[in-house]
PDB file of N, CA and C in Angstrom:
ATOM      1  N   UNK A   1     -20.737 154.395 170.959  1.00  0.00           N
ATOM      2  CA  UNK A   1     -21.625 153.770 171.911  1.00  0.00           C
ATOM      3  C   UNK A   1     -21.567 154.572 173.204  1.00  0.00           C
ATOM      4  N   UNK A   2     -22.922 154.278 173.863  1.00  0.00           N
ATOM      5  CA  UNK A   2     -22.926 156.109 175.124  1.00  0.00           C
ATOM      6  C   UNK A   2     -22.553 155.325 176.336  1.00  0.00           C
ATOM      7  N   UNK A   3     -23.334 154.004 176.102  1.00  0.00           N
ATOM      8  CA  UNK A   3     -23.026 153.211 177.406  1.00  0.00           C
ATOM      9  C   UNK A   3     -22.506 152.284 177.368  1.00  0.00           C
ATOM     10  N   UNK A   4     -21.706 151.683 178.627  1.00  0.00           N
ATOM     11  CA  UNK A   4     -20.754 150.211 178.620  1.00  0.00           C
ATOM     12  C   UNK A   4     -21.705 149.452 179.573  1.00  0.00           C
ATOM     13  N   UNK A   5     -20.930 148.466 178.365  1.00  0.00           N
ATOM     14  CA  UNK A   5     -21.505 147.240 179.347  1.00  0.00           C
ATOM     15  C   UNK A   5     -20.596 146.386 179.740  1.00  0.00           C
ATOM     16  N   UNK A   6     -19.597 146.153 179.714  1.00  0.00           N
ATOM     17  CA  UNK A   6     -18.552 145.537 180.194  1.00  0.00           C
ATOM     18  C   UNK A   6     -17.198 146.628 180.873  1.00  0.00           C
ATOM     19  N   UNK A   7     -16.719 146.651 181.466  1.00  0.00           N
ATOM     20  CA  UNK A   7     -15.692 146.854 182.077  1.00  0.00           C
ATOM     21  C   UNK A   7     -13.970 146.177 181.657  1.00  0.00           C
ATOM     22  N   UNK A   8     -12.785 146.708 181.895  1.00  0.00           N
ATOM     23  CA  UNK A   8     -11.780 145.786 181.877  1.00  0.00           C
ATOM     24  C   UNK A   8     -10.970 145.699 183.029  1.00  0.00           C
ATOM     25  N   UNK A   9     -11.262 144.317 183.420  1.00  0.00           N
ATOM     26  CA  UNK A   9     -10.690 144.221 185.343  1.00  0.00           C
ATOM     27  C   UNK A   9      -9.540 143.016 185.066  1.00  0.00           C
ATOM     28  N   UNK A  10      -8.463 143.484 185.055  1.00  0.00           N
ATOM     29  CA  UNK A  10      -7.280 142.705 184.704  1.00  0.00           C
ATOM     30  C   UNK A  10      -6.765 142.621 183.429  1.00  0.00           C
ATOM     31  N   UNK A  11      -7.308 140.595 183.132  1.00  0.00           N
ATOM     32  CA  UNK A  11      -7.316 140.716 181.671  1.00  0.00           C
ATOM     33  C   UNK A  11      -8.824 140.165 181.097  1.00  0.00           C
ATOM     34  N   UNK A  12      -9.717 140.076 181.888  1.00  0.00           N
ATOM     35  CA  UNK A  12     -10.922 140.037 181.468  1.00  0.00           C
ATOM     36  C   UNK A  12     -11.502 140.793 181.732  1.00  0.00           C
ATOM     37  N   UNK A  13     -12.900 140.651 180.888  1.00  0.00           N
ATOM     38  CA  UNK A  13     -14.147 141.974 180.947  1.00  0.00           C
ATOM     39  C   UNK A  13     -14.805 141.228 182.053  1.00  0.00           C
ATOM     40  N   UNK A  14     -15.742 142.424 183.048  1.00  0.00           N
ATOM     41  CA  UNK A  14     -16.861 142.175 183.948  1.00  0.00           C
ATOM     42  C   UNK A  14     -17.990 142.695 183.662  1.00  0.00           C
ATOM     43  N   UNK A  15     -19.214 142.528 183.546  1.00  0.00           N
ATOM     44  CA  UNK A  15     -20.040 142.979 183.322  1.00  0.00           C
ATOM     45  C   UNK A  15     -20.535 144.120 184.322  1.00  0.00           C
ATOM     46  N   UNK A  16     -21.130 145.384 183.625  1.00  0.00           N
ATOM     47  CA  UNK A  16     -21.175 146.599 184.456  1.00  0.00           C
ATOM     48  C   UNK A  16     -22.690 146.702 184.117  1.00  0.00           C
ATOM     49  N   UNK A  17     -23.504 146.195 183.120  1.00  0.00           N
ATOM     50  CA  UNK A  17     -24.823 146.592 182.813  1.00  0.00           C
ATOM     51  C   UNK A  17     -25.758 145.369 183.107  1.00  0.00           C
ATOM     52  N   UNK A  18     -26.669 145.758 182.563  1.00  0.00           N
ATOM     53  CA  UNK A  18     -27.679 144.551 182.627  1.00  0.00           C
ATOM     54  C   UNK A  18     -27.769 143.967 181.471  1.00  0.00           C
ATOM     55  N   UNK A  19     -27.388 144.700 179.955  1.00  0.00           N
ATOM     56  CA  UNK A  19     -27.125 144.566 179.018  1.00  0.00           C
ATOM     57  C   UNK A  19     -25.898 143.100 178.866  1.00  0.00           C
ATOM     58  N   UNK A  20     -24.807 143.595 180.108  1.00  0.00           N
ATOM     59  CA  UNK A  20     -23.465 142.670 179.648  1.00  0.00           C
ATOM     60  C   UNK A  20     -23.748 141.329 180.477  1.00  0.00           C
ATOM     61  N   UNK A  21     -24.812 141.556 181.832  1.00  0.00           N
ATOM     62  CA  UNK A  21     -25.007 140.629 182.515  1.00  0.00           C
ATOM     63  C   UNK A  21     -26.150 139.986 181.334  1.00  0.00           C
ATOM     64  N   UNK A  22     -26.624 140.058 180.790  1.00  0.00           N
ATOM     65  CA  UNK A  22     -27.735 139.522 179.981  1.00  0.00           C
ATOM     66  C   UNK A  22     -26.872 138.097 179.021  1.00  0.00           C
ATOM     67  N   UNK A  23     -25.394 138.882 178.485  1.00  0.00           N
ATOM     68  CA  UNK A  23     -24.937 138.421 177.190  1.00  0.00           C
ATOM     69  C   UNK A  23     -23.698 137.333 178.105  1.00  0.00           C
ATOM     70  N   UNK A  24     -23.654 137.747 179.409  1.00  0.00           N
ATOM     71  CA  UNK A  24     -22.969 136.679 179.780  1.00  0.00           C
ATOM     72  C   UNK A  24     -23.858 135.151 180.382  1.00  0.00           C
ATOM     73  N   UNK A  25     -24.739 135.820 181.015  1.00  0.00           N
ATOM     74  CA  UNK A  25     -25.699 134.626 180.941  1.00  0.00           C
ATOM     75  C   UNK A  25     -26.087 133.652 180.323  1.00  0.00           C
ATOM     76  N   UNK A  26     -26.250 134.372 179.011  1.00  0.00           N
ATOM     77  CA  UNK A  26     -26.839 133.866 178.293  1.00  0.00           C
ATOM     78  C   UNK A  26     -25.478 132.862 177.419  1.00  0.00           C
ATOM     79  N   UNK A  27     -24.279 133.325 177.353  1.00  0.00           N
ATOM     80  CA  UNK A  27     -23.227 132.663 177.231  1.00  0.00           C
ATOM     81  C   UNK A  27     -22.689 131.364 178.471  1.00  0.00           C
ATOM     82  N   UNK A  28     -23.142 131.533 179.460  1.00  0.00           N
ATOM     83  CA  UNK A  28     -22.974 130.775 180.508  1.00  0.00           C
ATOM     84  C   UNK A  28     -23.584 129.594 180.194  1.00  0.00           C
ATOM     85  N   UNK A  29     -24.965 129.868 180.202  1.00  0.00           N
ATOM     86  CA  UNK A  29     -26.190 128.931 180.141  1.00  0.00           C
ATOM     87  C   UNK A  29     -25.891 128.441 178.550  1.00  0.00           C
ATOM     88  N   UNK A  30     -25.417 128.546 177.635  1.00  0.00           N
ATOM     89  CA  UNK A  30     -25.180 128.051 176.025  1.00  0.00           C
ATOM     90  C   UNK A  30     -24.165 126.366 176.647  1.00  0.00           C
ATOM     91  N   UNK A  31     -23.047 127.248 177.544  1.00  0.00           N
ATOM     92  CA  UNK A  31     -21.528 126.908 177.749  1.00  0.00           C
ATOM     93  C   UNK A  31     -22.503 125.611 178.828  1.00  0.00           C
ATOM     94  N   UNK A  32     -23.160 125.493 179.396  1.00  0.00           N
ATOM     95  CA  UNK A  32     -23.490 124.395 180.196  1.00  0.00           C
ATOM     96  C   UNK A  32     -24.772 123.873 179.253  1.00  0.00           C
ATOM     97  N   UNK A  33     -25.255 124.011 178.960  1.00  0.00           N
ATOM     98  CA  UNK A  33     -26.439 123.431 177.541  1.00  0.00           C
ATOM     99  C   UNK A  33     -25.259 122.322 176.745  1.00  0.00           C
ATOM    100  N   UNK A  34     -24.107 122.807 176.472  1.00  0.00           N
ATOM    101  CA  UNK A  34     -23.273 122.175 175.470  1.00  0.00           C
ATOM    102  C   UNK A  34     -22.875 120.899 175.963  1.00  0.00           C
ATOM    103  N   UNK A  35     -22.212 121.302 177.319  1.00  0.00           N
ATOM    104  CA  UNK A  35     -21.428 120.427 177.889  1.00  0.00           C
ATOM    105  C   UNK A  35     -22.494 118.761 178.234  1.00  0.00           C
ATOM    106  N   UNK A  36     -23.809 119.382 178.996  1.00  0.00           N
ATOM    107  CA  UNK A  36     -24.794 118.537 179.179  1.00  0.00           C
ATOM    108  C   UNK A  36     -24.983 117.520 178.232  1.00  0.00           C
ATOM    109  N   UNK A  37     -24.679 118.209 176.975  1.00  0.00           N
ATOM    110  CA  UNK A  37     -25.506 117.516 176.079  1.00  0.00           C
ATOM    111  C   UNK A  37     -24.572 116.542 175.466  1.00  0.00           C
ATOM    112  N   UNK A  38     -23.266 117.197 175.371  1.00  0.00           N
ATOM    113  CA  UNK A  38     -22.209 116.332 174.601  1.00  0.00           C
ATOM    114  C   UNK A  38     -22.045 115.481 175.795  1.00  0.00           C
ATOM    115  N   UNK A  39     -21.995 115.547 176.959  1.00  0.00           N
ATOM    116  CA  UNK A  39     -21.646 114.652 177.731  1.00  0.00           C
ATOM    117  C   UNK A  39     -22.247 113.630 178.241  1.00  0.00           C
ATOM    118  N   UNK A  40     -23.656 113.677 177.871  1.00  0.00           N
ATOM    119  CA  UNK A  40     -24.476 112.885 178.152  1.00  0.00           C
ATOM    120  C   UNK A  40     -24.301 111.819 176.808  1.00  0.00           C
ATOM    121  N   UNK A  41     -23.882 111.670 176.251  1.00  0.00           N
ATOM    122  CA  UNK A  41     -23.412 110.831 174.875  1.00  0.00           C
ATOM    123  C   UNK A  41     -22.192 110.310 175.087  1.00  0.00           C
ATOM    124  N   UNK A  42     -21.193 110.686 175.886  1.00  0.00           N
ATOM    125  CA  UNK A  42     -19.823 110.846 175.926  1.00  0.00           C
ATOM    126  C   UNK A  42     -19.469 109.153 176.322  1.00  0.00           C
ATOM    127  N   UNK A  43     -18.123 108.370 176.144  1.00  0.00           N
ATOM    128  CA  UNK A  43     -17.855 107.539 176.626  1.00  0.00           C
ATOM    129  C   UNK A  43     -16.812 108.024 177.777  1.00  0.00           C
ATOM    130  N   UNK A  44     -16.553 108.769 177.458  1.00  0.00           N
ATOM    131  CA  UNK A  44     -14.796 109.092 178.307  1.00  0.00           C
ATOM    132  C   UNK A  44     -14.960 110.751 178.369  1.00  0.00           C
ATOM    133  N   UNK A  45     -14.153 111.121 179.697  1.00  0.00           N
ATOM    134  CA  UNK A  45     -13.871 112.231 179.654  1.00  0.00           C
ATOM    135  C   UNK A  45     -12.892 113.052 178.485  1.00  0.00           C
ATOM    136  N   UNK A  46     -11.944 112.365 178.175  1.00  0.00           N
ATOM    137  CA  UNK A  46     -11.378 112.887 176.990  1.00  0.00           C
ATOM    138  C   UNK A  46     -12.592 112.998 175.554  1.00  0.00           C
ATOM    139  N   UNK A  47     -13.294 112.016 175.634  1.00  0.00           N
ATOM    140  CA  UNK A  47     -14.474 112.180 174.592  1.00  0.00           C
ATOM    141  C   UNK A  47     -14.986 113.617 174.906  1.00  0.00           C
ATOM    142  N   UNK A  48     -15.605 114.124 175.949  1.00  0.00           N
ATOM    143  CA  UNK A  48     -16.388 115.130 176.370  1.00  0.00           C
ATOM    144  C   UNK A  48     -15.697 116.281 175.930  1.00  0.00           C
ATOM    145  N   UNK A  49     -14.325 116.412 176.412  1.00  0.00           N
ATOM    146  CA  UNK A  49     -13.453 117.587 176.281  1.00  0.00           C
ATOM    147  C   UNK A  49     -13.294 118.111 174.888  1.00  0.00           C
ATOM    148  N   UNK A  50     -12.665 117.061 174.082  1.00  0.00           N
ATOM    149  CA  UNK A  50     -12.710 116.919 172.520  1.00  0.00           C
ATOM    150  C   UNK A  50     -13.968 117.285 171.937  1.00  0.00           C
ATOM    151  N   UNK A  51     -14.968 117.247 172.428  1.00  0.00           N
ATOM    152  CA  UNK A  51     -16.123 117.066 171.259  1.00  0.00           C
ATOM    153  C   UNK A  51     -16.903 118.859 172.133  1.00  0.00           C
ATOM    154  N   UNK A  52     -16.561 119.356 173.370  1.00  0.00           N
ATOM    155  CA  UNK A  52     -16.908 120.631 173.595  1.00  0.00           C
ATOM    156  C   UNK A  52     -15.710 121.516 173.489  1.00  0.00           C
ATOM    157  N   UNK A  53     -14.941 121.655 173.608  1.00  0.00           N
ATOM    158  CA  UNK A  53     -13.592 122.477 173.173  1.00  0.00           C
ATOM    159  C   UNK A  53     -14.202 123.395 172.054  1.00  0.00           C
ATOM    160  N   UNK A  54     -14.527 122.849 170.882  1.00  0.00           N
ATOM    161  CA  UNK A  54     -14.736 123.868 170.005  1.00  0.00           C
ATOM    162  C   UNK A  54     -15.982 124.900 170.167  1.00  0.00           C
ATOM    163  N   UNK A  55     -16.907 124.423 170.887  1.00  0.00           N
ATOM    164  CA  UNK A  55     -18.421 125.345 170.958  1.00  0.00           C
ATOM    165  C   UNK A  55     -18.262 125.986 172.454  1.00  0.00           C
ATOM    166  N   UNK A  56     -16.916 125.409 173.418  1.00  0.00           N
ATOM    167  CA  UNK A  56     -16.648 126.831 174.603  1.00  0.00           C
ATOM    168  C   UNK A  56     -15.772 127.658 174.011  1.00  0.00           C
ATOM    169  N   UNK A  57     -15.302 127.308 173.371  1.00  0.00           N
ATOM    170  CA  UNK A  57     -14.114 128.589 172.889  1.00  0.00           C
ATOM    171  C   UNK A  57     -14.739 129.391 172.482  1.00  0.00           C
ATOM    172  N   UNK A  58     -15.732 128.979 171.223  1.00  0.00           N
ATOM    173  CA  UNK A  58     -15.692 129.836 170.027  1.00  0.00           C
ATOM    174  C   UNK A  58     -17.025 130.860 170.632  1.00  0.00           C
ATOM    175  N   UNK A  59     -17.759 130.165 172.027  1.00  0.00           N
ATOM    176  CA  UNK A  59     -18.845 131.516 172.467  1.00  0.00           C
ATOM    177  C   UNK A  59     -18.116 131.924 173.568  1.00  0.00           C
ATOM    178  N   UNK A  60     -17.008 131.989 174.021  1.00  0.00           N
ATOM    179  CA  UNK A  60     -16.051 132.765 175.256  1.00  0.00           C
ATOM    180  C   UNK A  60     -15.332 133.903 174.338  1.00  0.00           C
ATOM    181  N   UNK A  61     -14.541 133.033 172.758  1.00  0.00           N
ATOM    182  CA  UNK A  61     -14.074 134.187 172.223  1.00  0.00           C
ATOM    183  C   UNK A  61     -15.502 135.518 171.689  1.00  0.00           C
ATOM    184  N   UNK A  62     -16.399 135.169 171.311  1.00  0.00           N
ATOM    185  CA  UNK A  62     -17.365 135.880 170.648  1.00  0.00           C
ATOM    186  C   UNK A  62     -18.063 136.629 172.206  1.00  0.00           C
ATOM    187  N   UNK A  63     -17.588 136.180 173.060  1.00  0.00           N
ATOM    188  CA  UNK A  63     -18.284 137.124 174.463  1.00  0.00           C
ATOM    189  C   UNK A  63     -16.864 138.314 175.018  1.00  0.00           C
ATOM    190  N   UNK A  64     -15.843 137.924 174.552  1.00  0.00           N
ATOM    191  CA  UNK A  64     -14.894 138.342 174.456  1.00  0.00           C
ATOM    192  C   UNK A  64     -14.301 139.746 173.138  1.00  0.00           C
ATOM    193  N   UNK A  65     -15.138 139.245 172.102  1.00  0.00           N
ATOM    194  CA  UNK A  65     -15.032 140.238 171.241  1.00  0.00           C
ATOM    195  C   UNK A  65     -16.235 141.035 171.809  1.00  0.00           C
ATOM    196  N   UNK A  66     -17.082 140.738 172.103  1.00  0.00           N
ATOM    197  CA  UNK A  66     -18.627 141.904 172.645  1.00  0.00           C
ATOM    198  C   UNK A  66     -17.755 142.592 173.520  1.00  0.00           C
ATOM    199  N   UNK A  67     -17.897 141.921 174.744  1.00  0.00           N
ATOM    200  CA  UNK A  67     -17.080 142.756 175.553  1.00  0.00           C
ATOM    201  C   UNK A  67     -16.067 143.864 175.068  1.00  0.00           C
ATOM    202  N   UNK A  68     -15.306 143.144 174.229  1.00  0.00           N
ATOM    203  CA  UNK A  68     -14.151 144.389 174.152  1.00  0.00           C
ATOM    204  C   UNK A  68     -14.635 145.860 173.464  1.00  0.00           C
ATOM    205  N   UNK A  69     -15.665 145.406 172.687  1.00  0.00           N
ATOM    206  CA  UNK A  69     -16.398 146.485 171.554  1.00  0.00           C
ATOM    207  C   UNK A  69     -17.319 147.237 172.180  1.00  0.00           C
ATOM    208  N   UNK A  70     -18.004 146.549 173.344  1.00  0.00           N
ATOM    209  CA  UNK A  70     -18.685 147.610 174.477  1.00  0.00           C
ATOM    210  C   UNK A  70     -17.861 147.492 175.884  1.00  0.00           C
ATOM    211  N   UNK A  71     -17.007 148.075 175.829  1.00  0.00           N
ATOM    212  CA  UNK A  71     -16.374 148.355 176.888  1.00  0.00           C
ATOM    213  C   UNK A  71     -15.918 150.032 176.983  1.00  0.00           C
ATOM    214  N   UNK A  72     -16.016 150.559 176.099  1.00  0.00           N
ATOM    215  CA  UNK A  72     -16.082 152.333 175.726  1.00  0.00           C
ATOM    216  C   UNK A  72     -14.365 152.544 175.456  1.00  0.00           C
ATOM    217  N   UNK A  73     -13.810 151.740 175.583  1.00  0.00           N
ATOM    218  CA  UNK A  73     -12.042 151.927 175.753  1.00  0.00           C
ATOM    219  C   UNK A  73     -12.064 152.549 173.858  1.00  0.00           C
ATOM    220  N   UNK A  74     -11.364 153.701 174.096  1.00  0.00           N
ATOM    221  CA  UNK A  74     -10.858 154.444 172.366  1.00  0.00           C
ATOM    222  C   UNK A  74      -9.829 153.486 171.923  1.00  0.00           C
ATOM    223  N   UNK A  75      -9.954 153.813 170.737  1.00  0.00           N
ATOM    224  CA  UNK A  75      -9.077 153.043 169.629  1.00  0.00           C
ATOM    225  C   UNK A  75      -7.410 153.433 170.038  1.00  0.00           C
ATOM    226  N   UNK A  76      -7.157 154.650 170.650  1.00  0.00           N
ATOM    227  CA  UNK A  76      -6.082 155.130 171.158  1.00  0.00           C
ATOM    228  C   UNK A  76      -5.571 154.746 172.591  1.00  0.00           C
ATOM    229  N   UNK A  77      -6.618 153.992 173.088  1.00  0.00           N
ATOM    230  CA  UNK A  77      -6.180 153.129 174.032  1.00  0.00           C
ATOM    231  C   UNK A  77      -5.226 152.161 173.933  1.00  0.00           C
ATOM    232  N   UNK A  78      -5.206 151.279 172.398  1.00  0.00           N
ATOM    233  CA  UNK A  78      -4.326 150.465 172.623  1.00  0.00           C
ATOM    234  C   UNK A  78      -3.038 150.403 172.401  1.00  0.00           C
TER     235      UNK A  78
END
């Protein structure tokens, strides 16, 4: 890959393109779509947490694997 789109600033990625700003957005806006929605059903805050836990993780880890795969870092990096 020629170009990055993410960066590594600590222990998270930052977005460096318009490409990575696109895929975080668009992960942002999923991550508050979810919450809205489960929570608007919710009785309890523990209800809310429980019932989004699994659909923030699993698009933070999958923005997390992008990131790492466009971030240009060699396999001999690690």
């Amino acid at each position: 890959m020629t170009k990055r789109w993410f960066m590594l600033w600590g222990w998270v990625y930052r977005p460096i393109s318009w490409q990575g700003f696109v895929v975080f957005g668009f992960t942002v806006a999923f991550c508050i779509q979810v919450f809205l929605a489960i929570d608007s059903h919710s009785h309890s805050v523990t209800d809310t947490l429980y019932n989004v836990f699994p659909y923030i993780v699993c698009s933070l880890v999958v923005l997390y694997w992008i990131a790492d795969k466009t971030s240009g870092k060699l396999s001999q990096d690690r």
